[in-house]
C-alpha atoms as a PDB file:
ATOM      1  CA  UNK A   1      34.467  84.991  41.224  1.00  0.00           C
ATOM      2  CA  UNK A   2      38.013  86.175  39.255  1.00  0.00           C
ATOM      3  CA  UNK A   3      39.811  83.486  40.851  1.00  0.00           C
ATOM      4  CA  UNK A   4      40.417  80.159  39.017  1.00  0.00           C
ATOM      5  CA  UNK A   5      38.529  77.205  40.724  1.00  0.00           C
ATOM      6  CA  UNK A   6      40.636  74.546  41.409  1.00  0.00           C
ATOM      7  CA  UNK A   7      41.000  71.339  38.770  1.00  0.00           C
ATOM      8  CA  UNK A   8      40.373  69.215  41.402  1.00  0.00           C
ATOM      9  CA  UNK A   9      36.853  71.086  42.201  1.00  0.00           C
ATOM     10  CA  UNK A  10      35.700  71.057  39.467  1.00  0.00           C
ATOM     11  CA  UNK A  11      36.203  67.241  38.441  1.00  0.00           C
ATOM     12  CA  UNK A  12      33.933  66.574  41.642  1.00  0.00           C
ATOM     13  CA  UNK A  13      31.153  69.329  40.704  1.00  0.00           C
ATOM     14  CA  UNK A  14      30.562  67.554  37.129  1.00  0.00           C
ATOM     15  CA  UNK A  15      31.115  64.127  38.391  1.00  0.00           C
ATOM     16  CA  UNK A  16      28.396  64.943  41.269  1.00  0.00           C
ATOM     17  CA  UNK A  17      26.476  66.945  38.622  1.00  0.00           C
ATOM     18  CA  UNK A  18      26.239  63.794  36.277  1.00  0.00           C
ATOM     19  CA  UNK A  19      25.147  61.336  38.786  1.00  0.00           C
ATOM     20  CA  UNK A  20      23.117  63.500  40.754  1.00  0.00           C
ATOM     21  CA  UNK A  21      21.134  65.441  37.787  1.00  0.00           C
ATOM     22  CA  UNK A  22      19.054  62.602  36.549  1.00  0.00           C
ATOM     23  CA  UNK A  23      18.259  60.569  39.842  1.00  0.00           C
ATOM     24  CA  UNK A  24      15.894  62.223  42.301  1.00  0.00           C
ATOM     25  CA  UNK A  25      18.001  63.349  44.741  1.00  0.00           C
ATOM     26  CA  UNK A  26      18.446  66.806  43.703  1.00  0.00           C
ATOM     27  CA  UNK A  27      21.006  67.925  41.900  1.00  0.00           C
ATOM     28  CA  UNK A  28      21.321  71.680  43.016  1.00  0.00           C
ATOM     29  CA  UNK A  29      20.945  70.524  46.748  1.00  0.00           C
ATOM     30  CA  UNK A  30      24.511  68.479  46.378  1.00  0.00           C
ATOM     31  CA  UNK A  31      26.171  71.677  43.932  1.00  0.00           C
ATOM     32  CA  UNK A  32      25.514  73.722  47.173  1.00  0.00           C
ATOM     33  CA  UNK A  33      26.555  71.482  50.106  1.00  0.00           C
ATOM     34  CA  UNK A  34      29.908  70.643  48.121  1.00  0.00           C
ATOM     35  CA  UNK A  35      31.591  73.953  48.933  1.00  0.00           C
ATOM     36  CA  UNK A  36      30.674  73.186  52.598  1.00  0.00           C
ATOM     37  CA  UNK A  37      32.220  69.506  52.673  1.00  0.00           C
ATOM     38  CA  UNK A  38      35.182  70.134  50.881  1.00  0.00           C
ATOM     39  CA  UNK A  39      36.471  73.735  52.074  1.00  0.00           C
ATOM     40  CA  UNK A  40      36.086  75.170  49.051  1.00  0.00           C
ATOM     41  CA  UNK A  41      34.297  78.724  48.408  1.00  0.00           C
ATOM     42  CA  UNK A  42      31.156  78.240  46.637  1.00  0.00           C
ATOM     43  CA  UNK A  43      31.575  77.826  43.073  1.00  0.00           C
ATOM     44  CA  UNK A  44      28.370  80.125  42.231  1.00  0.00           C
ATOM     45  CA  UNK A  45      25.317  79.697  40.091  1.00  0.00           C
ATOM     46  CA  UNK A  46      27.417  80.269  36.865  1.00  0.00           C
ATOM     47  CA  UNK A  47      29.252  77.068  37.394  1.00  0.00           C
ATOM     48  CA  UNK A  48      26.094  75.557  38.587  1.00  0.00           C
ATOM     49  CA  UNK A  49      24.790  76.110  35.506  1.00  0.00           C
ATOM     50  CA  UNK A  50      27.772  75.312  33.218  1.00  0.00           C
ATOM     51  CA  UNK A  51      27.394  71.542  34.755  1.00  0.00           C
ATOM     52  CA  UNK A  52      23.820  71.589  34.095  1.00  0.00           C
ATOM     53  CA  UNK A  53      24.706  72.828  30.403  1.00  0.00           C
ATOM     54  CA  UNK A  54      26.713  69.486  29.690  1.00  0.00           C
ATOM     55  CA  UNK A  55      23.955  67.202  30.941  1.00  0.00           C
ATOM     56  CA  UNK A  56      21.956  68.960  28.688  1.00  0.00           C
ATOM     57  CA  UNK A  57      24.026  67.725  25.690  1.00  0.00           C
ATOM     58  CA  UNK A  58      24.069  64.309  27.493  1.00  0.00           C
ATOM     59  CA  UNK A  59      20.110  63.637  27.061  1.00  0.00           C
ATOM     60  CA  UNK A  60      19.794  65.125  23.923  1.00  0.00           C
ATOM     61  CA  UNK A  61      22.262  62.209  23.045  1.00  0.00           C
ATOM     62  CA  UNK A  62      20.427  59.502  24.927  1.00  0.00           C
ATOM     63  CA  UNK A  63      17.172  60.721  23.705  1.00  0.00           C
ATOM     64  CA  UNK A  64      18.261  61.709  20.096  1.00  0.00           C
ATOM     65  CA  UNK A  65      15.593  59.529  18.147  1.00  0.00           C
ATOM     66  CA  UNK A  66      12.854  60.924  20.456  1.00  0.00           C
ATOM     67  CA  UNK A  67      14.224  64.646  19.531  1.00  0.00           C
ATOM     68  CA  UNK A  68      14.348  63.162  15.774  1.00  0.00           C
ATOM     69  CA  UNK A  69      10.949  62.157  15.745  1.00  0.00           C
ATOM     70  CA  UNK A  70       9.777  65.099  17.324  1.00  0.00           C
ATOM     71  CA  UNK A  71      11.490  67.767  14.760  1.00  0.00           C
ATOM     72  CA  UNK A  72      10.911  65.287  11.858  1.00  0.00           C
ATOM     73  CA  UNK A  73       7.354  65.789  12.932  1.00  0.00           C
ATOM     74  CA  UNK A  74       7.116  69.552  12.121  1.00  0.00           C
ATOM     75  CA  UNK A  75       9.505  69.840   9.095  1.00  0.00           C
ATOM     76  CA  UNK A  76       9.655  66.416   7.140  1.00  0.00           C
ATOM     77  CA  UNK A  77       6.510  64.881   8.466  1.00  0.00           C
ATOM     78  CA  UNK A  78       4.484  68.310   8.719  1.00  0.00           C
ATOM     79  CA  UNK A  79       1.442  66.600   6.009  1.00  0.00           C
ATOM     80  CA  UNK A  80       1.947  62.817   7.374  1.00  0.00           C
ATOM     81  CA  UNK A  81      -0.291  61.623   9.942  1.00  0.00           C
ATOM     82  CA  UNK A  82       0.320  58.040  10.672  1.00  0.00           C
ATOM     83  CA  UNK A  83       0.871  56.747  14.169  1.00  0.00           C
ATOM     84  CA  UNK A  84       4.572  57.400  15.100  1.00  0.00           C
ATOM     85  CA  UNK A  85       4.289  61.350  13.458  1.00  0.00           C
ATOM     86  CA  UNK A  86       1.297  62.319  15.668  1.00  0.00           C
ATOM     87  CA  UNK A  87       2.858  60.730  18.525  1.00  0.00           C
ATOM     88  CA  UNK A  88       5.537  62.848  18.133  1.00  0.00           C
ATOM     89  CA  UNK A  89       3.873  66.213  17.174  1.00  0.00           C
ATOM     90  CA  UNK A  90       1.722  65.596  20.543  1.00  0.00           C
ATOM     91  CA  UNK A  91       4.930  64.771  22.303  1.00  0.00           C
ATOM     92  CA  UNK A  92       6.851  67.872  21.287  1.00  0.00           C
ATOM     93  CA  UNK A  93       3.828  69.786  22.435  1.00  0.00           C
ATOM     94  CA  UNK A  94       3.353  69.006  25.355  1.00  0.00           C
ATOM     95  CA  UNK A  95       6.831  69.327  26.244  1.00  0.00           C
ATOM     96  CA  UNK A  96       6.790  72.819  25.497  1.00  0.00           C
ATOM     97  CA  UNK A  97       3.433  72.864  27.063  1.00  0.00           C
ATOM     98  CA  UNK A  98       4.886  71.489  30.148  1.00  0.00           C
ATOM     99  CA  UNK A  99       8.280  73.946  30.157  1.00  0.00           C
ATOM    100  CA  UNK A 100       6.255  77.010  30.047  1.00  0.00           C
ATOM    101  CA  UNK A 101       5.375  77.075  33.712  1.00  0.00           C
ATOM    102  CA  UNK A 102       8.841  76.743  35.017  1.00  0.00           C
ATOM    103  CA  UNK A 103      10.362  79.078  32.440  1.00  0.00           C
ATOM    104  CA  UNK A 104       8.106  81.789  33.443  1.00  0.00           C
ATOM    105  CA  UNK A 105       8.659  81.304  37.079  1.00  0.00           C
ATOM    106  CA  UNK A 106      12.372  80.752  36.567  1.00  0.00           C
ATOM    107  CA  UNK A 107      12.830  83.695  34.953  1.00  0.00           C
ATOM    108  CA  UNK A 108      10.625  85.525  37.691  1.00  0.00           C
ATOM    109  CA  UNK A 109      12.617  83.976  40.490  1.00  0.00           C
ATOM    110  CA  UNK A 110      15.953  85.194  38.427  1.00  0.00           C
ATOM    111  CA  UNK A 111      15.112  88.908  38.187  1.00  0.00           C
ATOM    112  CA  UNK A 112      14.368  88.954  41.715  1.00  0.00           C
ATOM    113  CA  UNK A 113      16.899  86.724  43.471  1.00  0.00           C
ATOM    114  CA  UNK A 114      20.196  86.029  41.054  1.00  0.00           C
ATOM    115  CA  UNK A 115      21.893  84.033  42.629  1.00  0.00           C
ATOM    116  CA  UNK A 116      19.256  81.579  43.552  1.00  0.00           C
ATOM    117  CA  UNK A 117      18.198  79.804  46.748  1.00  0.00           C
ATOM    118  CA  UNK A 118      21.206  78.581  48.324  1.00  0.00           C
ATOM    119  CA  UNK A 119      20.147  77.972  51.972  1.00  0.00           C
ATOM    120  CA  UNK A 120      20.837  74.286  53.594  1.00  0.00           C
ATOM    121  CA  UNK A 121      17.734  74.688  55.872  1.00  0.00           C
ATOM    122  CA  UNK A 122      15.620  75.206  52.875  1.00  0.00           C
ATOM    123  CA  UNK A 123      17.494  71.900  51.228  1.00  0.00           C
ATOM    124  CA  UNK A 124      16.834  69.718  53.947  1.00  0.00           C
ATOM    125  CA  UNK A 125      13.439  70.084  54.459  1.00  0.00           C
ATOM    126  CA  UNK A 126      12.820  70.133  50.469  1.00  0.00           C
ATOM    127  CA  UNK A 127      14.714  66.988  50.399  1.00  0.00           C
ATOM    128  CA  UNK A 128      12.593  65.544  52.921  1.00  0.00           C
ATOM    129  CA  UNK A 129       9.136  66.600  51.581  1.00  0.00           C
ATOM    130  CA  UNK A 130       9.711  65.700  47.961  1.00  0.00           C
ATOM    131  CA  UNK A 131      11.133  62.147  49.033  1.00  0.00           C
ATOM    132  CA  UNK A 132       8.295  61.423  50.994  1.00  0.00           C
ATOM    133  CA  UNK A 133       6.403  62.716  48.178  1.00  0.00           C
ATOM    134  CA  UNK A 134       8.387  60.055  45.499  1.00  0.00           C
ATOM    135  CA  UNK A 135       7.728  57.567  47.741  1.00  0.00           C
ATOM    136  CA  UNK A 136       3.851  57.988  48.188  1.00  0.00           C
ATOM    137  CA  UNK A 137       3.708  58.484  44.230  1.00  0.00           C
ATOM    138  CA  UNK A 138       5.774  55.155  43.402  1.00  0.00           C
ATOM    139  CA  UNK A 139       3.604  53.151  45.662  1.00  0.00           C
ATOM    140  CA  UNK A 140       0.714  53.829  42.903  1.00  0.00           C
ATOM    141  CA  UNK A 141       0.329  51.061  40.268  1.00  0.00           C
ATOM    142  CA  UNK A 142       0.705  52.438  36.912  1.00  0.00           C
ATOM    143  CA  UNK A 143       1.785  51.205  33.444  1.00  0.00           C
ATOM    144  CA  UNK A 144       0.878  54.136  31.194  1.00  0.00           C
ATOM    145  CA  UNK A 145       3.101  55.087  28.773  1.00  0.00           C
ATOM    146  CA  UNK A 146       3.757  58.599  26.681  1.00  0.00           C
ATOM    147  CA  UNK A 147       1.199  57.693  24.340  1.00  0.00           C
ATOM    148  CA  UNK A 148      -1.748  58.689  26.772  1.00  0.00           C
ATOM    149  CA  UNK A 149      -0.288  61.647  27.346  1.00  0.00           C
ATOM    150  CA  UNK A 150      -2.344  64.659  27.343  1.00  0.00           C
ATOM    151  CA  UNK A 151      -2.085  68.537  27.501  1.00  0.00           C
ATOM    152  CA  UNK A 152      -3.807  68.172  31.447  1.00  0.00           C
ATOM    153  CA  UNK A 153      -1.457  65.902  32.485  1.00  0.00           C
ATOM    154  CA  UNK A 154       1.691  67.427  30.438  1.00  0.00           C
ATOM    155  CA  UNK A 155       0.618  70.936  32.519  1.00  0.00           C
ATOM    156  CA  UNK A 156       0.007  69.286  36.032  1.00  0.00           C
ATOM    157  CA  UNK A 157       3.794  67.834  35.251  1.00  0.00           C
ATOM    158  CA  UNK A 158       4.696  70.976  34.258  1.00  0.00           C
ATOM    159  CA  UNK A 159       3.360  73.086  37.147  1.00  0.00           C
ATOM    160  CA  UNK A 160       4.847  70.164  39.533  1.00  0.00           C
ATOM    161  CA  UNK A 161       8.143  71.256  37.672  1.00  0.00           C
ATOM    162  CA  UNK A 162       8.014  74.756  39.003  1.00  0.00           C
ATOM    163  CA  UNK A 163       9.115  73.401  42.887  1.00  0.00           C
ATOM    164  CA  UNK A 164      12.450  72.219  41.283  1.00  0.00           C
ATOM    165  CA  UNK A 165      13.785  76.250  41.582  1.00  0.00           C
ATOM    166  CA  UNK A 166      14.049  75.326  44.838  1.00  0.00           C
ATOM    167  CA  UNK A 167      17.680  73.332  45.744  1.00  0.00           C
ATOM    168  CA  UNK A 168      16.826  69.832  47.328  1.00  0.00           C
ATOM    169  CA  UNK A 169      13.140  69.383  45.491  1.00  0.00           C
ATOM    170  CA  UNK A 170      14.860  67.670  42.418  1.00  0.00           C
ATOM    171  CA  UNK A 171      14.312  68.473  38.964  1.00  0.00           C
ATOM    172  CA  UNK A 172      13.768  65.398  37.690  1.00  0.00           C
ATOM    173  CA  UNK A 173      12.615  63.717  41.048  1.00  0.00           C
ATOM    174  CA  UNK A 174       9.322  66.331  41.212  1.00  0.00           C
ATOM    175  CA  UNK A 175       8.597  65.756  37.874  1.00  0.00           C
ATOM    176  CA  UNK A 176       8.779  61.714  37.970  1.00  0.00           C
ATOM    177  CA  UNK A 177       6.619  62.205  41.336  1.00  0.00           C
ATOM    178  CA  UNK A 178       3.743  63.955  39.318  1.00  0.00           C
ATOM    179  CA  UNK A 179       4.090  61.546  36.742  1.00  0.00           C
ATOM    180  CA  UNK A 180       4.058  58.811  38.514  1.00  0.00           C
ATOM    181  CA  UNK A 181       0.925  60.252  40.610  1.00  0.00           C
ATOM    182  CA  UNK A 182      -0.683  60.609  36.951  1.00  0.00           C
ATOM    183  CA  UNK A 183      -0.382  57.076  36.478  1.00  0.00           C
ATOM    184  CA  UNK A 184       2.572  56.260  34.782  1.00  0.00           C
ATOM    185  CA  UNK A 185       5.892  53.741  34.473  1.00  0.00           C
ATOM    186  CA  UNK A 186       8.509  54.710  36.441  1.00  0.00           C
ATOM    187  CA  UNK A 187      10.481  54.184  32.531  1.00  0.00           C
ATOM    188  CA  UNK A 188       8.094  56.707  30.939  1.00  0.00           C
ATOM    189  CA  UNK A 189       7.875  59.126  33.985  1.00  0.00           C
ATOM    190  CA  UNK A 190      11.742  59.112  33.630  1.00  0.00           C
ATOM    191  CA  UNK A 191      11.793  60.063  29.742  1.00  0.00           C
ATOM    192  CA  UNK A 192       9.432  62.664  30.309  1.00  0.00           C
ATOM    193  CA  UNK A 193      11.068  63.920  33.295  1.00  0.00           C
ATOM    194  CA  UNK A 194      14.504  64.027  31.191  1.00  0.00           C
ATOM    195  CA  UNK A 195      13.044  65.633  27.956  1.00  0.00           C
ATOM    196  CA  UNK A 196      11.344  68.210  29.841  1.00  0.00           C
ATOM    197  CA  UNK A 197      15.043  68.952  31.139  1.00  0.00           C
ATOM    198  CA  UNK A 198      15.953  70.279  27.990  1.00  0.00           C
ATOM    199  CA  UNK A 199      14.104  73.418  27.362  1.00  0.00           C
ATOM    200  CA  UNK A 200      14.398  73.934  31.455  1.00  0.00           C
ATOM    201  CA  UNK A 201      18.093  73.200  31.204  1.00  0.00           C
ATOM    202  CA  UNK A 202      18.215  75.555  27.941  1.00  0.00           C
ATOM    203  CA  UNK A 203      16.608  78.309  29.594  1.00  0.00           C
ATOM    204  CA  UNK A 204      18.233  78.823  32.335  1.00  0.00           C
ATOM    205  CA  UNK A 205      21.377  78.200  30.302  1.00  0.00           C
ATOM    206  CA  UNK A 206      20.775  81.030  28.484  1.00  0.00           C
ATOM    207  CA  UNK A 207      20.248  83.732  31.276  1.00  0.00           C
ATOM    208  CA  UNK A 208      23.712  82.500  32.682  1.00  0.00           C
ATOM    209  CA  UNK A 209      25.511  82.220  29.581  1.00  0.00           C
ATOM    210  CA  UNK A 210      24.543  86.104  29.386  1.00  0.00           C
ATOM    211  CA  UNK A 211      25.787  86.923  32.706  1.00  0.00           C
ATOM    212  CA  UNK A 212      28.587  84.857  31.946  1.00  0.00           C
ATOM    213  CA  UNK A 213      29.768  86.876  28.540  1.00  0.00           C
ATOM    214  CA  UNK A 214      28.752  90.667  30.417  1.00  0.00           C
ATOM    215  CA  UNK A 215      31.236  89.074  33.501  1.00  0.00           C
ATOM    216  CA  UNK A 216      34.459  89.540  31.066  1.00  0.00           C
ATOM    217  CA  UNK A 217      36.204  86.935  33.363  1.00  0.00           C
ATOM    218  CA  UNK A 218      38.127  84.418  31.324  1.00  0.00           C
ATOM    219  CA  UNK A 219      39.102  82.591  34.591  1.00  0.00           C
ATOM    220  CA  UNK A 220      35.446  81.868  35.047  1.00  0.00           C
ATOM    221  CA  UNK A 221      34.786  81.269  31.325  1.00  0.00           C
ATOM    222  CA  UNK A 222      37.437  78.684  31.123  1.00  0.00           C
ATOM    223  CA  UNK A 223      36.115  76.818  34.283  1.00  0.00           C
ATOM    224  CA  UNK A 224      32.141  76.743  33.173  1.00  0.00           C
ATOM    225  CA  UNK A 225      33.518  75.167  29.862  1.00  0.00           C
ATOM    226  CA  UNK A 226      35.561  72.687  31.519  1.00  0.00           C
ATOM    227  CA  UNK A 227      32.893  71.900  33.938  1.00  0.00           C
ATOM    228  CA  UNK A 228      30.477  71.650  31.359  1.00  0.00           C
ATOM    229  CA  UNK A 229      32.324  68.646  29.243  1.00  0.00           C
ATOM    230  CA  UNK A 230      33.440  66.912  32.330  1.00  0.00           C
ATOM    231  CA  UNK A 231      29.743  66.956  33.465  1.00  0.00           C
ATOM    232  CA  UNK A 232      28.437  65.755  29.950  1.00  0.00           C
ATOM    233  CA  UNK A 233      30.695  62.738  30.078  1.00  0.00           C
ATOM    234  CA  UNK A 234      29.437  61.855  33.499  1.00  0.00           C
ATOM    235  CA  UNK A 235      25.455  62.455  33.114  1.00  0.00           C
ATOM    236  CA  UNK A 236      25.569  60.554  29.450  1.00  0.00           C
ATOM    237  CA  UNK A 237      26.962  57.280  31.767  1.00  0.00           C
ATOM    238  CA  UNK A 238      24.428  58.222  34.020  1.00  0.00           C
ATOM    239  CA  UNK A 239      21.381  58.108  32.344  1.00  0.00           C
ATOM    240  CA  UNK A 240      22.060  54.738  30.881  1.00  0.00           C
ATOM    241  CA  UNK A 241      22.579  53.489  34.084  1.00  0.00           C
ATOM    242  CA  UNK A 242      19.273  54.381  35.709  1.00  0.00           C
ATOM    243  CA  UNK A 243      17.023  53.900  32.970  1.00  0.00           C
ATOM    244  CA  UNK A 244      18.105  50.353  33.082  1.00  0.00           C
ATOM    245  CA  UNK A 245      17.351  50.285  36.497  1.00  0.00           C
ATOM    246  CA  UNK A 246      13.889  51.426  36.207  1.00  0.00           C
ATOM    247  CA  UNK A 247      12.918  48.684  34.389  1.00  0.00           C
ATOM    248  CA  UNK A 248      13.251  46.391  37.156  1.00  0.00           C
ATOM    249  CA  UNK A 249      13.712  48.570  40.160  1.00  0.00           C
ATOM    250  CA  UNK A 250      11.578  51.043  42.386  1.00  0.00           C
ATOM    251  CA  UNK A 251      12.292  54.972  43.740  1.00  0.00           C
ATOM    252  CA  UNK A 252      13.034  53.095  46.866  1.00  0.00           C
ATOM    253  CA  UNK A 253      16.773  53.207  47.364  1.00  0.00           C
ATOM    254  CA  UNK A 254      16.799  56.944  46.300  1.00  0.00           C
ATOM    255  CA  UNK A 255      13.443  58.247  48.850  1.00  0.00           C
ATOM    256  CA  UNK A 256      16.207  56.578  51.508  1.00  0.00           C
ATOM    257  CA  UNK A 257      18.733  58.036  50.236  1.00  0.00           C
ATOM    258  CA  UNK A 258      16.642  61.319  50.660  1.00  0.00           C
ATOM    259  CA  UNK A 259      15.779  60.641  53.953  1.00  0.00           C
ATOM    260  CA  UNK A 260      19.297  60.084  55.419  1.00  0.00           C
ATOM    261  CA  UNK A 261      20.345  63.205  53.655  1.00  0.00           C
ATOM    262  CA  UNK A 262      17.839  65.323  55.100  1.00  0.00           C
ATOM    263  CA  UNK A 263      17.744  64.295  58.528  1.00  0.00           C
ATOM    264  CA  UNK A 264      21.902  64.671  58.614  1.00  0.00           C
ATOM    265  CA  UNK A 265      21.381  68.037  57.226  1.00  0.00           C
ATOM    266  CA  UNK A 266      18.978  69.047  60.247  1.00  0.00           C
ATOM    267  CA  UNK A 267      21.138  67.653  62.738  1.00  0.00           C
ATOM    268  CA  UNK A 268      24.165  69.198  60.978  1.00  0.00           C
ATOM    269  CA  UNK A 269      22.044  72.468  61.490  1.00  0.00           C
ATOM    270  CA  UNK A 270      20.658  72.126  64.794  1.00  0.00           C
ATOM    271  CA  UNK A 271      23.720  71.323  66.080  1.00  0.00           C
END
């Protein structure tokens, strides 16, 4: 891509990226349709991953005393061991613990198909399966919260997380479905579904910040660091937003939200 993307393009990626990232409607599955609904080439996964970059930033934010606690835990508080230090030493863990999966198969799935899985076909049945799959999971009672979390259930998350490669499963959306199949409040399936975005959204931050650098295209530079503030601005607003919601409020409005989505898709492509 040498050519500049439009201002106007990119505003709409990171305002789409911020909404979309955290909810569980899938993110990447909107960052690939756009191009098609607004005329526009596609902006590639560099720019894809720029947005994804600033909602990175965004949750660290939101979650800063959780990613306190958690590094307090193994420099500061390496020799304490009362409650709130073990919590978060078993916490940062099995967030690791959880990431490894999807880093592994990210980083397969990178070597072997760069620029991702962009198909709409592939997005609307994903869309469909996983929201089906949100909905099935939120129907189970469950009020457990991060402090029964365990190494099984951190991996089962984490494998779950692996699906999210794929545009239209949802990052966060698989990973709230597993958790909330495991038992637990849609609040707490939602923090653990956003911390375990940062060392996905790290990683694969990493291999196209590479890419990005070896390109030598200040054009595309300058747009993946525009993209990436816009997009931190919008996801910070974002999370607030919904994890007031989940308080009080069900996965309902977003599995239907899903299912319109998908079914418009398949029509779009049948027809």
């Amino acid at each position: 891509m040498l050519a500049m993307i439009p201002m106007y393009y990119l505003i709409t990626l990171a305002i789409v990226q911020g909404i979309t990232e955290f909810l569980p409607i899938s993110s990447s599955a909107h960052l690939v349709l756009l191009p098609s609904i607004m005329d526009e080439a596609d902006q590639g996964l560099i720019i894809d991953v720029a947005v994804h970059v600033g909602t990175l930033f965004a949750v660290m934010l939101y979650f800063w005393r959780d990613i306190w606690g958690i590094t307090k835990s193994y420099t500061i508080g390496i020799a304490r061991n009362d409650t709130d230090t073990v919590f978060f030493r078993k916490l940062g863990l099995y967030s690791v613990l959880a990431s490894i999966p999807v880093i592994i198969a990210g980083f397969t799935l990178h070597m072997i198909v760069p620029t991702g899985i962009r198909s709409p076909l592939v997005i609307a049945i994903m869309t469909l399966v996983f929201g089906l799959l949100l909905w099935f999971a939120d129907r189970k009672l469950g009020d457990r919260d991060l402090t029964d979390l365990g190494w099984k259930a951190a991996l089962m998350v984490g494998v779950a997380q692996i699906f999210a490669l794929i545009p239209g499963t949802s990052r966060s959306g698989v990973t709230m479905t597993a958790a909330r199949f495991l038992g637990f409040s849609r609040t707490e399936a939602a923090r653990f579904a956003l911390l375990l975005g940062i060392p996905a959204i790290l990683g694969a931050g990493t291999l196209s910040a590479i890419d990005l650098i070896q390109s030598g295209d200040l054009h595309l530079q300058q747009d993946a660091l525009i993209a990436a503030v816009l997009s931190f601005i919008t996801a910070y607003i974002s999370i607030i937003v919904m994890m007031k919601w989940l308080k009080s409020s069900t996965f309902t409005p977003f599995v239907i939200y899903r299912m319109i989505l998908g079914t418009l898709l398949l029509l779009y492509i049948m027809v």
